[in-house]
PDB file of N, CA and C in Angstrom:
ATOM      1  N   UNK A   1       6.300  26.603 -15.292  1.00  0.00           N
ATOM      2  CA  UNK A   1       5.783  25.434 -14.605  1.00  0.00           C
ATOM      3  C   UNK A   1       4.836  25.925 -13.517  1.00  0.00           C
ATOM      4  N   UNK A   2       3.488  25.448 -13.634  1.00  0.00           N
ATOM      5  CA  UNK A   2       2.612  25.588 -12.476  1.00  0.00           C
ATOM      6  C   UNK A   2       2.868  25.097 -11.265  1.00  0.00           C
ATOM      7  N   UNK A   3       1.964  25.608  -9.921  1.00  0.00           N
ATOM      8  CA  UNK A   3       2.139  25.100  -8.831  1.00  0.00           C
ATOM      9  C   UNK A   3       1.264  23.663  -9.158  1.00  0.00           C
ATOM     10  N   UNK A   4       0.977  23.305  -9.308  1.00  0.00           N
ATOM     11  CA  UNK A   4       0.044  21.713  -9.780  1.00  0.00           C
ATOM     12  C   UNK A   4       1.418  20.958 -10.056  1.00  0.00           C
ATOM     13  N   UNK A   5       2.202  21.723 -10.803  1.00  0.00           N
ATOM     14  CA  UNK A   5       3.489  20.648 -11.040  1.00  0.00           C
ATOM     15  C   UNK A   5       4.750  20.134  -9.990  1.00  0.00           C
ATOM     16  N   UNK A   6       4.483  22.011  -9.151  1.00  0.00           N
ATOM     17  CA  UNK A   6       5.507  21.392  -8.232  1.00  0.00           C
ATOM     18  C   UNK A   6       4.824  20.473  -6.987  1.00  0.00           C
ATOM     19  N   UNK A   7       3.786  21.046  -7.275  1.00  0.00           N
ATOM     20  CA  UNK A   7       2.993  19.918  -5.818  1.00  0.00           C
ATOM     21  C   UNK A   7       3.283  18.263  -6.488  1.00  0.00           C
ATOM     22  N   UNK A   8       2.865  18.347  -7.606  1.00  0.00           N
ATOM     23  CA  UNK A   8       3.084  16.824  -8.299  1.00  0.00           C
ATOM     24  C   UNK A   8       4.065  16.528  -7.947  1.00  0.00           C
ATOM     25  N   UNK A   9       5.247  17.047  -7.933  1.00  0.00           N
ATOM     26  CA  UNK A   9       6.202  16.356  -7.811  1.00  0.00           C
ATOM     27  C   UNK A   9       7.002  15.955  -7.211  1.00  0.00           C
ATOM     28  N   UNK A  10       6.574  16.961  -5.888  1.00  0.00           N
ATOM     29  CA  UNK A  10       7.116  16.826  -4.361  1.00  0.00           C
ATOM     30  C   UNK A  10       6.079  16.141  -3.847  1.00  0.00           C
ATOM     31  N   UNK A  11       5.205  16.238  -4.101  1.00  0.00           N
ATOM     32  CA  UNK A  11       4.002  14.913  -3.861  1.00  0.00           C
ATOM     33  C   UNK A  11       4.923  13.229  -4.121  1.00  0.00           C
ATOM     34  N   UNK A  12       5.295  13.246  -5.446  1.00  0.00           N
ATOM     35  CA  UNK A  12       5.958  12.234  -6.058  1.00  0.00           C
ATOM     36  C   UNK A  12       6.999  11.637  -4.796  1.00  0.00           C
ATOM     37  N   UNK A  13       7.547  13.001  -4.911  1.00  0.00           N
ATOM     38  CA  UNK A  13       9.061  12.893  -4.381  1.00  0.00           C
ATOM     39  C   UNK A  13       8.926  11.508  -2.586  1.00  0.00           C
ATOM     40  N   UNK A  14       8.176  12.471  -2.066  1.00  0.00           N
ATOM     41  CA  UNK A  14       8.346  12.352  -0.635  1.00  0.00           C
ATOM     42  C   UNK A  14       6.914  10.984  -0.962  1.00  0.00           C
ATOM     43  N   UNK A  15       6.534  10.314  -1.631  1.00  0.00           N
ATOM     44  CA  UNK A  15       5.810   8.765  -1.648  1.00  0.00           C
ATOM     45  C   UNK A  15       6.965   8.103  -2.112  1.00  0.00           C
ATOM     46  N   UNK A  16       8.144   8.563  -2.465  1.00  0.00           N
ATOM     47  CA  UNK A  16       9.270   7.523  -3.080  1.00  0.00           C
ATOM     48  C   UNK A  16       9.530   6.870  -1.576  1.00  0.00           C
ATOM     49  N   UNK A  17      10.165   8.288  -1.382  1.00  0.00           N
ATOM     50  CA  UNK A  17      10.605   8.282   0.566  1.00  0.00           C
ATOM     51  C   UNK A  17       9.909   7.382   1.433  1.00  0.00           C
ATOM     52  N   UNK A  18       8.709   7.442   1.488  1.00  0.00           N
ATOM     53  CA  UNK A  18       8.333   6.752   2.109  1.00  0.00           C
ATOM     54  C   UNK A  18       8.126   5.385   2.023  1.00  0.00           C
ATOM     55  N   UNK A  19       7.492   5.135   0.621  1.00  0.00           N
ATOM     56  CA  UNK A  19       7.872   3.325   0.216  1.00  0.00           C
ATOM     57  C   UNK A  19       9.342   3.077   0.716  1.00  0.00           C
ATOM     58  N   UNK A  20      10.190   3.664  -0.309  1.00  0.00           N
ATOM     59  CA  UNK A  20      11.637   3.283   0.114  1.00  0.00           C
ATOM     60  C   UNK A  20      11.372   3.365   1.652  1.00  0.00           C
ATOM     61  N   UNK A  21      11.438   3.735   2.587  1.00  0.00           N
ATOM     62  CA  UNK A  21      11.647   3.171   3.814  1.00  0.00           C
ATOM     63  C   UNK A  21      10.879   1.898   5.031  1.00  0.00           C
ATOM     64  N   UNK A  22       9.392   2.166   3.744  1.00  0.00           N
ATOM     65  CA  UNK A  22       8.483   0.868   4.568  1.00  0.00           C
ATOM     66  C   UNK A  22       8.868  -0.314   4.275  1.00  0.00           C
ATOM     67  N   UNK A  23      10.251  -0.616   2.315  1.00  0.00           N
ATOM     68  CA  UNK A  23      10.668  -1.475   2.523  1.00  0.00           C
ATOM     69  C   UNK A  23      11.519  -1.757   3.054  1.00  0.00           C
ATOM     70  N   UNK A  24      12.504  -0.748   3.231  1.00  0.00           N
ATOM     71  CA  UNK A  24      13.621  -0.997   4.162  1.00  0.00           C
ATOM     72  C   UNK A  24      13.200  -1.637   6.393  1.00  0.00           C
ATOM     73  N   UNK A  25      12.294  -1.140   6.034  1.00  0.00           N
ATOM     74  CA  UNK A  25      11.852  -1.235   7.697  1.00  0.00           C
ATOM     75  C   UNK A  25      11.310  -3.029   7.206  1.00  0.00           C
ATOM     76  N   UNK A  26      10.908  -3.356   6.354  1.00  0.00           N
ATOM     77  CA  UNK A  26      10.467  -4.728   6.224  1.00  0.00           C
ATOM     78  C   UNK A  26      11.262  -5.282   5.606  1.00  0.00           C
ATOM     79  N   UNK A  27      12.318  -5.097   5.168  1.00  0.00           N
ATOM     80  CA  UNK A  27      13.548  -5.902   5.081  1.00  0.00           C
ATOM     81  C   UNK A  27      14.532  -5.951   6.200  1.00  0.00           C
ATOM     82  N   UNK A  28      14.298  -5.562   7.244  1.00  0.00           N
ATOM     83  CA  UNK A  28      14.983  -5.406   8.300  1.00  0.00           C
ATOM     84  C   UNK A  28      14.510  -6.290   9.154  1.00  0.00           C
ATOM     85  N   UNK A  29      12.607  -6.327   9.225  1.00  0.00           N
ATOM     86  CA  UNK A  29      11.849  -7.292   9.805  1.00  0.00           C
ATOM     87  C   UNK A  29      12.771  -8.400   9.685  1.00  0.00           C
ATOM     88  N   UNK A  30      12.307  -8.952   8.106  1.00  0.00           N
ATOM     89  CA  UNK A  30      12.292 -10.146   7.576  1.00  0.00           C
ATOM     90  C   UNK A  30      13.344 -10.947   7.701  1.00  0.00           C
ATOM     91  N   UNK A  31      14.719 -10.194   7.694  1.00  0.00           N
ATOM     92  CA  UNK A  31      16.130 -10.816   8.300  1.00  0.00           C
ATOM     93  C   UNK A  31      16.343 -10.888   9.537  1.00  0.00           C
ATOM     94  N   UNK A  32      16.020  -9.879  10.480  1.00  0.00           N
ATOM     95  CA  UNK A  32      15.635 -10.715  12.058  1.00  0.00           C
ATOM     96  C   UNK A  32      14.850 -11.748  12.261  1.00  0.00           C
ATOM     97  N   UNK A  33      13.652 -11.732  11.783  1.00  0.00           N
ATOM     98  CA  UNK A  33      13.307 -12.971  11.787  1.00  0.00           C
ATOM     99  C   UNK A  33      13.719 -14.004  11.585  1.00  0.00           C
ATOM    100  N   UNK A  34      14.377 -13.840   9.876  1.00  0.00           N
ATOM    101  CA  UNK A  34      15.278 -14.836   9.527  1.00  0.00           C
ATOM    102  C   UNK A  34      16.702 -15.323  10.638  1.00  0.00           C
ATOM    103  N   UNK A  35      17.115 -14.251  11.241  1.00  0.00           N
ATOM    104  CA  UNK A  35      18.072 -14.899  12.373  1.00  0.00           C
ATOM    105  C   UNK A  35      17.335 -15.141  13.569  1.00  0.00           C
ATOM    106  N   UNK A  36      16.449 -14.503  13.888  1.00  0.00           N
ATOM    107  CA  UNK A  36      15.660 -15.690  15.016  1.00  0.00           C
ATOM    108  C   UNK A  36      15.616 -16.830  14.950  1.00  0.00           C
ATOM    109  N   UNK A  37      14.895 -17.708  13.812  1.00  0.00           N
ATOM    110  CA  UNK A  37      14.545 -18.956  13.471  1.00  0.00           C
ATOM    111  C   UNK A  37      15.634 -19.233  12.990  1.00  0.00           C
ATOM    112  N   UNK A  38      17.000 -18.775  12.929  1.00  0.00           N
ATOM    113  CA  UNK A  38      18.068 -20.156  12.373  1.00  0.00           C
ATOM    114  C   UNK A  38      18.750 -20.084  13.974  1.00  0.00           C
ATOM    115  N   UNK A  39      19.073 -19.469  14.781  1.00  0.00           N
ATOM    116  CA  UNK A  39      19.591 -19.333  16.306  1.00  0.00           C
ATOM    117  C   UNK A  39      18.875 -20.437  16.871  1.00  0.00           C
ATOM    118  N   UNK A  40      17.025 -20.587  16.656  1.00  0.00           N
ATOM    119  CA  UNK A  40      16.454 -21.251  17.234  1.00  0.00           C
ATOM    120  C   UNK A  40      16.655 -22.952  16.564  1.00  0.00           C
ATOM    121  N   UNK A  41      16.835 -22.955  15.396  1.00  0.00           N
ATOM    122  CA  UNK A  41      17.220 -24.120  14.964  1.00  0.00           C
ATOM    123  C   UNK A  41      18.623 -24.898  15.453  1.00  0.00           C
ATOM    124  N   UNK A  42      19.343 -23.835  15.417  1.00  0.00           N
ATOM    125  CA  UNK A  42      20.546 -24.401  16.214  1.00  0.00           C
ATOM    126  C   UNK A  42      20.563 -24.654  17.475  1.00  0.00           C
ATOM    127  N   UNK A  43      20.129 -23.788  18.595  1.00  0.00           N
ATOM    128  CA  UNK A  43      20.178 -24.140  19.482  1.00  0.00           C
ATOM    129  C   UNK A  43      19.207 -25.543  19.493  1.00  0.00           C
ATOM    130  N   UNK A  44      18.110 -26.154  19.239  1.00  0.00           N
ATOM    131  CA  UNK A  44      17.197 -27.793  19.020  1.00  0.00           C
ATOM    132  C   UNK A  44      18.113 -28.647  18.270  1.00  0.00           C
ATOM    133  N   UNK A  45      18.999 -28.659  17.186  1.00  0.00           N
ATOM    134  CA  UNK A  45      19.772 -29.485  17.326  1.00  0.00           C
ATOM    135  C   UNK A  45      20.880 -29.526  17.645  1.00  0.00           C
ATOM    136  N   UNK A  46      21.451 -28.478  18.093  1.00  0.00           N
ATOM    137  CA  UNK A  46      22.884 -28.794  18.409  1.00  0.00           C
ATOM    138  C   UNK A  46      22.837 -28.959  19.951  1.00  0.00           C
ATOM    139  N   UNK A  47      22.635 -28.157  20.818  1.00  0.00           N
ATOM    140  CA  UNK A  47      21.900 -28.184  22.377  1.00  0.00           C
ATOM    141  C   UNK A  47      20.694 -28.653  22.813  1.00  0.00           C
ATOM    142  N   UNK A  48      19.660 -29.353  21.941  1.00  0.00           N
ATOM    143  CA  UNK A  48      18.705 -29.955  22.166  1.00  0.00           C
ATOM    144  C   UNK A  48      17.588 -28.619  23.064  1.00  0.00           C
ATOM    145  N   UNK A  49      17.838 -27.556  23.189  1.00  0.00           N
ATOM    146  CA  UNK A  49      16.949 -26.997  23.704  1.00  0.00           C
ATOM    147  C   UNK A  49      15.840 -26.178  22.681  1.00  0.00           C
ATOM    148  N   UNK A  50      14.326 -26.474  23.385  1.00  0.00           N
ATOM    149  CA  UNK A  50      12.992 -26.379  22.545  1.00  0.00           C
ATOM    150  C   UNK A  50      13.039 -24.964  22.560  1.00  0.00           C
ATOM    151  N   UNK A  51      12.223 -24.665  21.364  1.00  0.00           N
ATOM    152  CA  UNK A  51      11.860 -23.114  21.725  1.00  0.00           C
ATOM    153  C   UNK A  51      11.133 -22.636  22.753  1.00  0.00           C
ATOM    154  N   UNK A  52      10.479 -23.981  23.313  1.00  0.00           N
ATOM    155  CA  UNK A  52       9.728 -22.863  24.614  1.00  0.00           C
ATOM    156  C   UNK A  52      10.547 -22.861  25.743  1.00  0.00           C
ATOM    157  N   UNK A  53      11.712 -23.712  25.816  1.00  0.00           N
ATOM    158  CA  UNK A  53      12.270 -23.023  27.029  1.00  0.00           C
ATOM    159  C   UNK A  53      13.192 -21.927  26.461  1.00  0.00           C
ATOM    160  N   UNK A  54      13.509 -21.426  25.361  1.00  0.00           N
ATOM    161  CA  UNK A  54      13.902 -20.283  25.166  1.00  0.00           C
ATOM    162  C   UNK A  54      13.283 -19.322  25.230  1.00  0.00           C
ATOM    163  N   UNK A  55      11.698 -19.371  24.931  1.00  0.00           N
ATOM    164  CA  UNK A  55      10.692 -18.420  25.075  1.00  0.00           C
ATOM    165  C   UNK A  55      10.756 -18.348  26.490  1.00  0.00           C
ATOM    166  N   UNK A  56      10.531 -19.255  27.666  1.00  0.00           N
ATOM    167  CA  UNK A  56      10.808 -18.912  29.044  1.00  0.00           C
ATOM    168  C   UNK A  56      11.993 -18.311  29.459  1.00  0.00           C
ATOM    169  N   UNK A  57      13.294 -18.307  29.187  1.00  0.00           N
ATOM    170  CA  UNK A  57      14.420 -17.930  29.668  1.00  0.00           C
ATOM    171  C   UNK A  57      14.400 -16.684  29.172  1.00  0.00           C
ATOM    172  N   UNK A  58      13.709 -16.392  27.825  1.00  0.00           N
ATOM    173  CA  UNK A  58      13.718 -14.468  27.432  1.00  0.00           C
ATOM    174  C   UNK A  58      12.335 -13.983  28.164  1.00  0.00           C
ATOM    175  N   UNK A  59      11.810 -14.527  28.756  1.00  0.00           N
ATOM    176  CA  UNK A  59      10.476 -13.862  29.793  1.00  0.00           C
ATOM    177  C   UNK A  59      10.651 -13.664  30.787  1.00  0.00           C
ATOM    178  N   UNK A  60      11.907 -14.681  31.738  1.00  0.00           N
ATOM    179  CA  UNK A  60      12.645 -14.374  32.640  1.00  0.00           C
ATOM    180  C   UNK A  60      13.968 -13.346  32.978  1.00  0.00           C
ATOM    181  N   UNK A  61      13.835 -13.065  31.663  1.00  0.00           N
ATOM    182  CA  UNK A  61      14.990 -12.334  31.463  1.00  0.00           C
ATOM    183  C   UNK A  61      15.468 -10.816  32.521  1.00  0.00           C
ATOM    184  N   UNK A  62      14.112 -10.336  32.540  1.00  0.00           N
ATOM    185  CA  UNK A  62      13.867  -8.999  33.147  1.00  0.00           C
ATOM    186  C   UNK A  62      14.368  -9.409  34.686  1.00  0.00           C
ATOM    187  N   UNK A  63      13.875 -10.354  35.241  1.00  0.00           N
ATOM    188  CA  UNK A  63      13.833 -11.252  36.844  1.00  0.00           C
ATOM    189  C   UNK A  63      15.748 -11.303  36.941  1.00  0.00           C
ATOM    190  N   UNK A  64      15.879 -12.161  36.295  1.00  0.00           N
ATOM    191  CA  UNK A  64      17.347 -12.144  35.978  1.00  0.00           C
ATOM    192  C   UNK A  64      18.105 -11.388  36.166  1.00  0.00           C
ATOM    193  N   UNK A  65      18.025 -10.180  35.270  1.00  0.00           N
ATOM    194  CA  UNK A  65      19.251  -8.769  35.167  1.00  0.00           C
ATOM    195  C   UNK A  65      18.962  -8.192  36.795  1.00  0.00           C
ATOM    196  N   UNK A  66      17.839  -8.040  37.083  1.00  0.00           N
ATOM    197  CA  UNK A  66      17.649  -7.271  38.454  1.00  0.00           C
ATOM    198  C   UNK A  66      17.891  -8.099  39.622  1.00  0.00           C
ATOM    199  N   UNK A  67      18.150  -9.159  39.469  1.00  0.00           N
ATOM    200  CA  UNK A  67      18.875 -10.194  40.645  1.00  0.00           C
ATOM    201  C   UNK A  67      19.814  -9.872  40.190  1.00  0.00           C
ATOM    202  N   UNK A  68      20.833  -9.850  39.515  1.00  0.00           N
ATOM    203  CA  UNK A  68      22.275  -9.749  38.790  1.00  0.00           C
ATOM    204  C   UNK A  68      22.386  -7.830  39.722  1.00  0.00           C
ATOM    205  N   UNK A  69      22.023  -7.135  39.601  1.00  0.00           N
ATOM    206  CA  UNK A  69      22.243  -5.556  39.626  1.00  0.00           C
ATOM    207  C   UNK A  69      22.074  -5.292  40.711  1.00  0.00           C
ATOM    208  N   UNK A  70      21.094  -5.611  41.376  1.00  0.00           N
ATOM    209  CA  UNK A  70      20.328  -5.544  42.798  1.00  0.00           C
ATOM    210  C   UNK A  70      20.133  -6.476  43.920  1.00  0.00           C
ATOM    211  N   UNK A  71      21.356  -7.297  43.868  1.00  0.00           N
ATOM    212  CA  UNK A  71      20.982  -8.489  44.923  1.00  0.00           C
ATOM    213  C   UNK A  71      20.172  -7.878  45.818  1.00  0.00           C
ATOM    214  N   UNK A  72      19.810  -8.792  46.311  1.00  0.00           N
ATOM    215  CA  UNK A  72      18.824  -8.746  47.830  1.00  0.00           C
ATOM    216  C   UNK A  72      19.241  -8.950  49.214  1.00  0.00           C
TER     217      UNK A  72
END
């Protein structure tokens, strides 16, 4: 077996590797997302709160923990 073959095929090898993990990294996306938007659905009808005051309360978030750690 030539070196052309083993390059082929560790060539091969390590593009498996890597697909396999760009889908795994985007199947990982796609289900956080997916639990973002059902958290956010629940919280609008069951608590009536919109996503933008959830988008405000996670922007405040940082303000928050350091009042919590560091009173003044």
């Amino acid at each position: 077996m030539g070196i052309e073959w083993i390059i082929l095929v560790a060539s091969l090898i390590i593009l498996f590797l890597v697909v396999k993990a760009i889908l795994r990294v985007a199947i990982v996306t796609l289900t956080t997302a997916f639990q973002i938007l059902i958290i956010l659905i629940i919280l609008r009808v069951f608590f009536l709160v919109m996503p933008k005051d959830v988008i405000q309360q996670i922007q405040e978030l940082p303000n928050t923990i350091s009042n919590l750690l560091l009173p003044s």
